[in-house]
Protein backbone atom coordinates (compact mmCIF):
# COMPACT_ATOMS: atom_id res chain seq x y z
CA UNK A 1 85.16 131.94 95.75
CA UNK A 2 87.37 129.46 93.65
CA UNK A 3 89.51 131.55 92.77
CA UNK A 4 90.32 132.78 96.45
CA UNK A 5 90.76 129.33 96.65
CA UNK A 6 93.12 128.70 93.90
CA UNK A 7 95.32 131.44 95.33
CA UNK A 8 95.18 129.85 98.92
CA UNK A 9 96.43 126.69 97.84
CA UNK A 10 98.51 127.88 95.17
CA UNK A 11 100.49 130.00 98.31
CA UNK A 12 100.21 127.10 100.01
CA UNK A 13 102.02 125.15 97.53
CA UNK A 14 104.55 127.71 97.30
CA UNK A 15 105.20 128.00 101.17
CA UNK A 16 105.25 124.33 101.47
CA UNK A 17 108.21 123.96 98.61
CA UNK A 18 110.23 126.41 100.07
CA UNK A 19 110.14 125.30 103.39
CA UNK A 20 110.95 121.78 102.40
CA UNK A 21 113.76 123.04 100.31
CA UNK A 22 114.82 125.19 103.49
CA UNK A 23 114.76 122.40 105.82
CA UNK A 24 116.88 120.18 103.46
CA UNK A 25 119.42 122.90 103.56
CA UNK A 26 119.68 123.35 107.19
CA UNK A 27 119.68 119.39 107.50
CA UNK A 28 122.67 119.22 105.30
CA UNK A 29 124.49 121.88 106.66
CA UNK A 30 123.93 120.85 110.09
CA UNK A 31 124.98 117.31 108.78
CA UNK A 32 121.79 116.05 110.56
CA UNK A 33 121.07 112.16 109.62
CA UNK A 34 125.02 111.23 109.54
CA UNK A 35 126.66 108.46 112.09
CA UNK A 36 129.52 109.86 113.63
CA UNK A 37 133.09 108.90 112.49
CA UNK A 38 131.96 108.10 109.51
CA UNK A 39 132.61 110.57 106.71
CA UNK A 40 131.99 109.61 103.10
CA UNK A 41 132.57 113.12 101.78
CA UNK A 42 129.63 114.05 99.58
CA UNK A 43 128.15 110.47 99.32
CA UNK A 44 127.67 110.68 102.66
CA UNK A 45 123.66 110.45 102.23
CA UNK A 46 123.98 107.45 99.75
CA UNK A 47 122.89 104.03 100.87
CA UNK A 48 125.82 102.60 99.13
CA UNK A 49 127.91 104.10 101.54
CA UNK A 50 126.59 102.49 104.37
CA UNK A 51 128.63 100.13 106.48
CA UNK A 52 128.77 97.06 105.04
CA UNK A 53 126.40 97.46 102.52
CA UNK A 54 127.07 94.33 100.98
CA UNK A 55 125.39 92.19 103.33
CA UNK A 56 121.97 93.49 102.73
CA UNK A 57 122.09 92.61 99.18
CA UNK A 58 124.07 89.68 98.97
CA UNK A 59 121.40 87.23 97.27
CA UNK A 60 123.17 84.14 99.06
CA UNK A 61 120.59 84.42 101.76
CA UNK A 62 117.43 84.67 99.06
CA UNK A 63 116.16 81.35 98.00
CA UNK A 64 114.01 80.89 95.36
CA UNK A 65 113.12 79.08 92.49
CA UNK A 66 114.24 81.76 89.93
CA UNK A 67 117.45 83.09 89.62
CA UNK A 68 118.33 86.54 90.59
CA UNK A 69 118.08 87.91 87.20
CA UNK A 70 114.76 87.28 86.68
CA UNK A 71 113.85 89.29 89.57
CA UNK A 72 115.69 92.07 88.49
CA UNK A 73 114.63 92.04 85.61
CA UNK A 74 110.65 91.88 87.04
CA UNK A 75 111.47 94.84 88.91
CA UNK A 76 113.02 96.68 85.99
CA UNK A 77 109.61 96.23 83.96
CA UNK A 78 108.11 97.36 87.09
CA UNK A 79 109.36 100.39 86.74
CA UNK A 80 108.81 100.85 83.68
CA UNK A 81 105.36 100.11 84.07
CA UNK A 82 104.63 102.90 86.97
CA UNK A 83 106.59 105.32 84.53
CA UNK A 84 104.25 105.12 81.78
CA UNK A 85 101.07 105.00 83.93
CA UNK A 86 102.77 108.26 85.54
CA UNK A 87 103.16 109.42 81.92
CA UNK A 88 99.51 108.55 81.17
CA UNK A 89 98.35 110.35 83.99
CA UNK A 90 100.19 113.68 83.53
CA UNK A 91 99.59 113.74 79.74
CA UNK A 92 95.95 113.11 80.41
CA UNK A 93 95.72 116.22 83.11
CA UNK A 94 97.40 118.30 80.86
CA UNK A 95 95.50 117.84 78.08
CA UNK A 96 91.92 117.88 79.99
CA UNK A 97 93.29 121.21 81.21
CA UNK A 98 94.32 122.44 78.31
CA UNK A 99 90.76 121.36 76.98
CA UNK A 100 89.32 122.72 79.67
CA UNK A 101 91.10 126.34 79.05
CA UNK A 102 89.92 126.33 75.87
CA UNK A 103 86.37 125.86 76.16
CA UNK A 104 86.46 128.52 79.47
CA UNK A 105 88.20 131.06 76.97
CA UNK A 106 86.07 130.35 73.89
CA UNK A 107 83.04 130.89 76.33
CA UNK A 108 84.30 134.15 77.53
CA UNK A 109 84.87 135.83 73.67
């Protein structure tokens, strides 16, 4: 029963990447997503290469009591941050399941 289960969503997984990987093909192809007359070449799908980008993150129109700096740098650390959690996380899946496959196999012998 699991492992009918394991194969389902395992095929499922596969299916799922491929059509996601197919559909952002045909969107870029089709050049779905981009404002007409206004071709940027292959940066077309960056957000720097929106009109007038500048405006949005001008920091004339953010007040605060910090300077701009700081917040980058807060955000920065941020990142950082979610990284290692991330890091923590997949280290500590792979090594339960690597735990796990060892106690299954040393079972089995």
């Amino acid at each position: 029963m699991k492992s009918t289960l394991r194969k389902l969503i395992k095929i499922f997984g596969i299916v799922f990447v491929v059509a996601i990987i197919g559909l952002a093909v045909y969107i870029m192809a089709n050049g779905l997503g981009l404002v007409d007359g206004l071709d940027f070449g292959a940066g077309a799908y960056y957000y720097a290469d929106i009109p007038q980008f500048a405006k949005y993150v001008n920091g004339e129109h953010f007040k605060s009591a910090f300077p701009m700096w700081i917040h980058i740098v807060l955000f920065l650390i941020w990142g950082v941050l979610m990284y290692i959690v991330f890091l923590f996380y997949l280290l500590t899946y792979i090594i339960n399941a690597n735990t796990t496959n060892c106690v299954s196999r040393s079972d089995n012998q």
